[in-house]
PDB file of N, CA and C in Angstrom:
ATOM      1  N   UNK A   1       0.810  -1.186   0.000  1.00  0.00           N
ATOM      2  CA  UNK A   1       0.000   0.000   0.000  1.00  0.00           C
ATOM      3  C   UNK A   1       0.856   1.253   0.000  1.00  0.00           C
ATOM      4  N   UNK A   2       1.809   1.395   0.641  1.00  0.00           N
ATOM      5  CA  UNK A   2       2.878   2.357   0.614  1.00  0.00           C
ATOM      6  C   UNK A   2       3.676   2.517  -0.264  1.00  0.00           C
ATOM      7  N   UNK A   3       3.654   1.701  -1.629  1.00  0.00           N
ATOM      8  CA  UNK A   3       4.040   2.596  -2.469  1.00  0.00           C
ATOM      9  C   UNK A   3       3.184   3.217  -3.305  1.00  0.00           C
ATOM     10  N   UNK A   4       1.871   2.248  -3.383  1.00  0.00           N
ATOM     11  CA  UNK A   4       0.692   3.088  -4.048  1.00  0.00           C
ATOM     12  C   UNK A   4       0.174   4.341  -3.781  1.00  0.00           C
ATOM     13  N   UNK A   5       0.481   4.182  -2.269  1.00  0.00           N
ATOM     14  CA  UNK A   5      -0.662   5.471  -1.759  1.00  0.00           C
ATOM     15  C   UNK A   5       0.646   6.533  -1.460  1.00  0.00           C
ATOM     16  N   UNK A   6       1.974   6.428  -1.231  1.00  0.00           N
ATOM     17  CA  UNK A   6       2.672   7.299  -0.864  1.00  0.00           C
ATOM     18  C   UNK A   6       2.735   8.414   0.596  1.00  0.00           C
ATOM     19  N   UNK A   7       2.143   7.644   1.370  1.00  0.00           N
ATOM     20  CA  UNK A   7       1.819   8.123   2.344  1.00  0.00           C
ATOM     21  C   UNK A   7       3.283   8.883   3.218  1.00  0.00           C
ATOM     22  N   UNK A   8       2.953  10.199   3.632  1.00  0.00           N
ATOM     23  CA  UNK A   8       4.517  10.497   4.259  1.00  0.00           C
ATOM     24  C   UNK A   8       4.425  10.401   5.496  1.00  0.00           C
ATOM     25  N   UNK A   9       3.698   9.829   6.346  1.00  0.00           N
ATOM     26  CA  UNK A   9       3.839   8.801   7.283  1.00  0.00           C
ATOM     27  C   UNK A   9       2.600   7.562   7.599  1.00  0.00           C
ATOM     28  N   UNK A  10       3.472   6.385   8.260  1.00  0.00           N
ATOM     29  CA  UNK A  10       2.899   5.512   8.642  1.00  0.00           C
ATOM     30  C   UNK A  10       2.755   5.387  10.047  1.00  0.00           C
ATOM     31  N   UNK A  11       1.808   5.237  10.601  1.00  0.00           N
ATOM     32  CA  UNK A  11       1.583   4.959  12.529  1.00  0.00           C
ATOM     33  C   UNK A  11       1.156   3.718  12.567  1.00  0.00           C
ATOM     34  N   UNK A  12       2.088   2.635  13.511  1.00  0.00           N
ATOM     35  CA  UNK A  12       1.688   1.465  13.801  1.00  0.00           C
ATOM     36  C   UNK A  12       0.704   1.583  14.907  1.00  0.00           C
ATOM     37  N   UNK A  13      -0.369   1.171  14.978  1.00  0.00           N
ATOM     38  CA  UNK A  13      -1.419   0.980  15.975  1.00  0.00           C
ATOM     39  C   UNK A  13      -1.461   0.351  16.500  1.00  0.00           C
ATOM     40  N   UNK A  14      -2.689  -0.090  17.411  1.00  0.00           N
ATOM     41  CA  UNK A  14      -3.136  -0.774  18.042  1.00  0.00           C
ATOM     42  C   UNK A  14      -2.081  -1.471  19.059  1.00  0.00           C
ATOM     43  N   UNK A  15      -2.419  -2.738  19.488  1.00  0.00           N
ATOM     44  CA  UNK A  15      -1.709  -3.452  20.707  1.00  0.00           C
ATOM     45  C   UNK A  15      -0.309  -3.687  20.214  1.00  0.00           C
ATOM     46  N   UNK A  16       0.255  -4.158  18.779  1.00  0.00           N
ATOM     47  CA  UNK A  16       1.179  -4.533  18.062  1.00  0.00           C
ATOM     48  C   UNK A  16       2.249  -3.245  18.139  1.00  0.00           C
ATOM     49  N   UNK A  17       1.750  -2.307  18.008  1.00  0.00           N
ATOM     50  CA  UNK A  17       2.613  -0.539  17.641  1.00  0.00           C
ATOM     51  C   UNK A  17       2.500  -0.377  18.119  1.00  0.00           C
ATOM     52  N   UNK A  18       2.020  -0.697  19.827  1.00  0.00           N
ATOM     53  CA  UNK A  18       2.310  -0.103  21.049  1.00  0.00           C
ATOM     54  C   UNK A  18       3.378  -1.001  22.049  1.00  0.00           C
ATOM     55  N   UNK A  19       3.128  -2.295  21.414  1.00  0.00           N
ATOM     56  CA  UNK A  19       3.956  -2.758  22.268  1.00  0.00           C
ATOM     57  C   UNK A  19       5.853  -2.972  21.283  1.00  0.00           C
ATOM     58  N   UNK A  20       5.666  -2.888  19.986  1.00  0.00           N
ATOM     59  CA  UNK A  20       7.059  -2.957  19.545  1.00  0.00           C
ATOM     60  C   UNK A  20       7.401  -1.477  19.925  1.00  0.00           C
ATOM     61  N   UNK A  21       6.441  -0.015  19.476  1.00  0.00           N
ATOM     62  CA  UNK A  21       7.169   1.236  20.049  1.00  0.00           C
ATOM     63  C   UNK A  21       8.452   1.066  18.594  1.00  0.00           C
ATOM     64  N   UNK A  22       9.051   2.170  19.398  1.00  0.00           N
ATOM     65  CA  UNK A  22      10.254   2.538  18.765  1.00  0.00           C
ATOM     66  C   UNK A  22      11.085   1.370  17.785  1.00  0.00           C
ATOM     67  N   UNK A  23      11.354   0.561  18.569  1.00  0.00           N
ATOM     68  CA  UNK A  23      12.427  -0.597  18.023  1.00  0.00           C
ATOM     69  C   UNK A  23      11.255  -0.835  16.145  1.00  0.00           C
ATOM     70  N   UNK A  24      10.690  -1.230  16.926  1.00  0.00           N
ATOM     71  CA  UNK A  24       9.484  -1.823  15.603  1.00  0.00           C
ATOM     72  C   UNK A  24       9.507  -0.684  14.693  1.00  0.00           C
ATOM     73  N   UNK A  25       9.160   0.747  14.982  1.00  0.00           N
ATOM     74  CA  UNK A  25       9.062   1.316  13.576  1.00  0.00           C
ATOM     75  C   UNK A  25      10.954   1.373  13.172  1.00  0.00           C
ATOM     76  N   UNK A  26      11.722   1.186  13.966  1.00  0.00           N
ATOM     77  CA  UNK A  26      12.801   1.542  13.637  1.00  0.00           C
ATOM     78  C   UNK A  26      12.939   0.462  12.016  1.00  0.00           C
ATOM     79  N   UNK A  27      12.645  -0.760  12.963  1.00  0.00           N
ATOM     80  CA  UNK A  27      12.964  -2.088  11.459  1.00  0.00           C
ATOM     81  C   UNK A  27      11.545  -1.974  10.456  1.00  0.00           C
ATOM     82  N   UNK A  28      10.483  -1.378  11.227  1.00  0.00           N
ATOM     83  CA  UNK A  28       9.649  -0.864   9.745  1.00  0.00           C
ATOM     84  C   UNK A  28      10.355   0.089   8.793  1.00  0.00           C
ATOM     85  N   UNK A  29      10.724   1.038   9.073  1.00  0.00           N
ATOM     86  CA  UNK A  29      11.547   2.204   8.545  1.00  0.00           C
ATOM     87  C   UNK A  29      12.532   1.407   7.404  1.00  0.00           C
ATOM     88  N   UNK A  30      13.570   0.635   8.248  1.00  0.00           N
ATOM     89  CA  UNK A  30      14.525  -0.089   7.131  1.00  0.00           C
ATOM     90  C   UNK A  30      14.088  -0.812   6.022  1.00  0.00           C
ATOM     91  N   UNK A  31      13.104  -1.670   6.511  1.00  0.00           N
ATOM     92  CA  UNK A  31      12.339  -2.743   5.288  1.00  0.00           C
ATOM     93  C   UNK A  31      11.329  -1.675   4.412  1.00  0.00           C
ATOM     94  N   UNK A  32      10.652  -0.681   4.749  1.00  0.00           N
ATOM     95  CA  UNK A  32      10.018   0.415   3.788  1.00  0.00           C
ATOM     96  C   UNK A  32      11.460   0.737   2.751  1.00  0.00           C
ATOM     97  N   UNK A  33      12.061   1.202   2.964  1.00  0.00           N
ATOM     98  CA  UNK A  33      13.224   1.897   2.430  1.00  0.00           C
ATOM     99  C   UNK A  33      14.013   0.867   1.362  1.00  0.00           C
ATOM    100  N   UNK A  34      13.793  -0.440   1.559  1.00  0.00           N
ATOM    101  CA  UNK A  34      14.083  -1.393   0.399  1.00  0.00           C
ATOM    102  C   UNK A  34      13.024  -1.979  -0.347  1.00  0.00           C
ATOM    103  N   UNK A  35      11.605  -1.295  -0.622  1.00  0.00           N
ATOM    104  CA  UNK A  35      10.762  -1.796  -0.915  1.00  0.00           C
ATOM    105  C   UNK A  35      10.048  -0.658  -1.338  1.00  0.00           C
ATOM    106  N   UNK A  36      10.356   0.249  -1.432  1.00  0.00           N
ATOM    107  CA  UNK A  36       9.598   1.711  -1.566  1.00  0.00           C
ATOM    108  C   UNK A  36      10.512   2.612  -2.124  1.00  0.00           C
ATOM    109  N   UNK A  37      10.042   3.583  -3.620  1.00  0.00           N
ATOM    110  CA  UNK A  37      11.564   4.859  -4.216  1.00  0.00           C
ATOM    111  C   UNK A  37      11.667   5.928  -2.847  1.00  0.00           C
ATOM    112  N   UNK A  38      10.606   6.326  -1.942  1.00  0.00           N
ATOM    113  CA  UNK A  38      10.110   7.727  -1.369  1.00  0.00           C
ATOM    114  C   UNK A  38      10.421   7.367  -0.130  1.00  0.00           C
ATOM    115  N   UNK A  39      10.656   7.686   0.932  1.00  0.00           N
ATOM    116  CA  UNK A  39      11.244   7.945   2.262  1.00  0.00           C
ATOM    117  C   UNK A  39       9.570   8.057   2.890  1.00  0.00           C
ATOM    118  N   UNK A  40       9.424   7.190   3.956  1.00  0.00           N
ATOM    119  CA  UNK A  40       8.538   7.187   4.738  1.00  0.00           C
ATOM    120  C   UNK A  40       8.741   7.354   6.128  1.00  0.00           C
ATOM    121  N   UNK A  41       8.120   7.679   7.165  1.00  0.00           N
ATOM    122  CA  UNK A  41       8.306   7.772   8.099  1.00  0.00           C
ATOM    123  C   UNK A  41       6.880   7.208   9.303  1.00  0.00           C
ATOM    124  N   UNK A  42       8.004   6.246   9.960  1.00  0.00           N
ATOM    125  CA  UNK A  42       7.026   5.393  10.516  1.00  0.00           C
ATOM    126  C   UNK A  42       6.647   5.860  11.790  1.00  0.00           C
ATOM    127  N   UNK A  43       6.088   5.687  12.585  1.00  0.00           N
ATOM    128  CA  UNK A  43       6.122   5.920  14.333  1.00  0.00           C
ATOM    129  C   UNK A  43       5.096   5.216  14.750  1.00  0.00           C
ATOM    130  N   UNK A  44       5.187   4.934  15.934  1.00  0.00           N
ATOM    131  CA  UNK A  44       4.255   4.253  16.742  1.00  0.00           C
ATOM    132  C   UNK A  44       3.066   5.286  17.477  1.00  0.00           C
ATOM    133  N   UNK A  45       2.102   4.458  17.643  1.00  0.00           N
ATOM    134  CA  UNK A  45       1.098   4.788  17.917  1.00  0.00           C
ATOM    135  C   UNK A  45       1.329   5.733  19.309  1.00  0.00           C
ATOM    136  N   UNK A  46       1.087   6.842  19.741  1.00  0.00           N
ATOM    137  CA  UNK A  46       0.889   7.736  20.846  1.00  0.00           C
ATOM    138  C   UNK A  46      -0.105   7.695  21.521  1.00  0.00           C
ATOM    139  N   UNK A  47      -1.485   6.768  20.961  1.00  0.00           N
ATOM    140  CA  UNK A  47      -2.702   7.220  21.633  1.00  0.00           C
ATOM    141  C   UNK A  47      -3.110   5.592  22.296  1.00  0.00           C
ATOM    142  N   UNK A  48      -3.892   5.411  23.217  1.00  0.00           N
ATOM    143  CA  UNK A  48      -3.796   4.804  24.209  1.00  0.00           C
ATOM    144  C   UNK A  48      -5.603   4.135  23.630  1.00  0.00           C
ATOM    145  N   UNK A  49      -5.568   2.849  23.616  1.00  0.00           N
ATOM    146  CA  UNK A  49      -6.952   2.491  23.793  1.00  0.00           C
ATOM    147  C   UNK A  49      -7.404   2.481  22.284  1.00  0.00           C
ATOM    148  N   UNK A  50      -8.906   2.598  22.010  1.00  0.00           N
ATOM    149  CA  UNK A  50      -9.121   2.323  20.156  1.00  0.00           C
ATOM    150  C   UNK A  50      -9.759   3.213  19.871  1.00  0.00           C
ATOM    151  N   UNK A  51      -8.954   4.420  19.423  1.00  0.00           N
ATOM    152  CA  UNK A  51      -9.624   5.401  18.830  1.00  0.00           C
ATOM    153  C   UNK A  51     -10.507   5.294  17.460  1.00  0.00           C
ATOM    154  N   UNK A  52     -10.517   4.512  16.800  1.00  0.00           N
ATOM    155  CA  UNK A  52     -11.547   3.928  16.111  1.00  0.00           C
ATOM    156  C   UNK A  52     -12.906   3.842  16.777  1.00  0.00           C
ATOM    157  N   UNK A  53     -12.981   2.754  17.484  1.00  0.00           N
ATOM    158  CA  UNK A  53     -13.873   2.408  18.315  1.00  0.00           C
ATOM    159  C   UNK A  53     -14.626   3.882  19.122  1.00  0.00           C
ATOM    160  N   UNK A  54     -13.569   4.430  19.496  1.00  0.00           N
ATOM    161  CA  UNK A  54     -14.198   5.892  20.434  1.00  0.00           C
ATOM    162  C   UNK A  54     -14.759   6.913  19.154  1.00  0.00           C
ATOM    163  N   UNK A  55     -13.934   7.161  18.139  1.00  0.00           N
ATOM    164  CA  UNK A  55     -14.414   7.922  17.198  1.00  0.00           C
ATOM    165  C   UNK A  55     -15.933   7.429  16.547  1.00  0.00           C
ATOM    166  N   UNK A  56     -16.001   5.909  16.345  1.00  0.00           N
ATOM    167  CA  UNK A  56     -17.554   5.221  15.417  1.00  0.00           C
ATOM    168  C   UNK A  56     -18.032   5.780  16.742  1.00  0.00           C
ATOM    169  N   UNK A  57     -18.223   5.408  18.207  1.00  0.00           N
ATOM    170  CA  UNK A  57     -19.062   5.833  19.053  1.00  0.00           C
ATOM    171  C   UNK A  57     -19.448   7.381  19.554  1.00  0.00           C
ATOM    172  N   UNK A  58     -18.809   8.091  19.324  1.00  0.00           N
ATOM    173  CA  UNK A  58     -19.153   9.302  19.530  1.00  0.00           C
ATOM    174  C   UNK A  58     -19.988   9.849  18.212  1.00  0.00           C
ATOM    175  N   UNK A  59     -19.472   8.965  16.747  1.00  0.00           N
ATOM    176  CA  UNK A  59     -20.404   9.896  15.781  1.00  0.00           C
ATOM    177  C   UNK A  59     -21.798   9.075  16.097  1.00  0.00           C
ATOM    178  N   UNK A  60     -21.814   8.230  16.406  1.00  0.00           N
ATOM    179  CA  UNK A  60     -23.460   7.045  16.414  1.00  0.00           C
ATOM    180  C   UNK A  60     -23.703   7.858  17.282  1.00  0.00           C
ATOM    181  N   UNK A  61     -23.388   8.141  18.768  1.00  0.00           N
ATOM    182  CA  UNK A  61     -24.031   9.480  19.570  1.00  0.00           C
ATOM    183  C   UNK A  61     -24.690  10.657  19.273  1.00  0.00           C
ATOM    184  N   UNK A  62     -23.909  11.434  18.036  1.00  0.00           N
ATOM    185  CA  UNK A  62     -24.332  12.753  17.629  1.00  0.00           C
ATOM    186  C   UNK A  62     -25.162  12.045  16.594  1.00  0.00           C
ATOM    187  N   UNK A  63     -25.051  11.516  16.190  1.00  0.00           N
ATOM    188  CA  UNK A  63     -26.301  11.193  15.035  1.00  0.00           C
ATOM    189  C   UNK A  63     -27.381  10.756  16.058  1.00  0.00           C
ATOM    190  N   UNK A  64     -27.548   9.978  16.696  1.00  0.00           N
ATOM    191  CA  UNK A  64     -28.758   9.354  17.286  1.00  0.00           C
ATOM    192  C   UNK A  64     -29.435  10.672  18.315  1.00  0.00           C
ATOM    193  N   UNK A  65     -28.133  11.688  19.020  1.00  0.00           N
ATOM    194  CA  UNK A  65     -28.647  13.002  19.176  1.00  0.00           C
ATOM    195  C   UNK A  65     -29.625  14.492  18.469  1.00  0.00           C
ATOM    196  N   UNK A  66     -28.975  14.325  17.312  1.00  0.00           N
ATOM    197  CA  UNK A  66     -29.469  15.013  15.762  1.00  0.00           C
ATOM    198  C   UNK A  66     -30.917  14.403  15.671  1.00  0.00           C
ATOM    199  N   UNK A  67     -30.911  12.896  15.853  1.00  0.00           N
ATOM    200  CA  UNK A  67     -32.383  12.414  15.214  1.00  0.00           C
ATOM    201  C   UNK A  67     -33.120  12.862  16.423  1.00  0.00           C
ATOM    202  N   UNK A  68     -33.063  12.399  17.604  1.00  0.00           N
ATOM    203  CA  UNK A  68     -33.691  12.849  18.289  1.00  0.00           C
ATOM    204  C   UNK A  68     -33.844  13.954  18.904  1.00  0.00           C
ATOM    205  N   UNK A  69     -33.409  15.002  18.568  1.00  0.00           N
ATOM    206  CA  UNK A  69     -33.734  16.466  19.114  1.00  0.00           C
ATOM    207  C   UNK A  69     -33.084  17.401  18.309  1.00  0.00           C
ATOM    208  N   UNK A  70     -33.149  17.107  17.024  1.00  0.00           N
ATOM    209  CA  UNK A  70     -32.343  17.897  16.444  1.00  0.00           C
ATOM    210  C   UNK A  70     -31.264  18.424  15.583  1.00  0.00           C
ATOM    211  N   UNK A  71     -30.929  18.665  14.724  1.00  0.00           N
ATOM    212  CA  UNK A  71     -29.730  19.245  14.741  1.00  0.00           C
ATOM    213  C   UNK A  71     -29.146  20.521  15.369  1.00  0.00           C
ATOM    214  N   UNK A  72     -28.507  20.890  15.538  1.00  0.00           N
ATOM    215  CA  UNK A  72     -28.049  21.798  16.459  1.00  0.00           C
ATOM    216  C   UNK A  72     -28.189  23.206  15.657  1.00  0.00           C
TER     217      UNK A  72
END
């Protein structure tokens, strides 16, 4: 996907990119760089818990808020 999409960075997530951290994007970084023309930059995840999960639930909130009373 990273060479298709060209992304100028990658964040490892979840339980996996939190628990390799640093070391892990370090050897992501190397293996991108022999497999890719463009310089990527990897890092591990900073945020704690599944922001996915918190983000789908807060919009199903404001929507189910909107229907029922409203839009703002």
């Amino acid at each position: 996907m990273v060479a298709v999409l060209d992304p100028g960075l990658v964040v490892l997530a979840g339980g996996t990119g939190r628990a390799g951290g640093e070391e892990l994007a370090r050897l992501t970084t190397g293996r991108l760089a022999s497999l890719v023309p463009v310089p990527v930059q990897v890092r591990p995840t900073a945020i704690e818990g599944n922001p996915v999960l918190d983000g789908a639930v807060h919009t199903a909130l404001a929507l189910a808020r909107d229907d029922l009373f409203g839009a703002p």
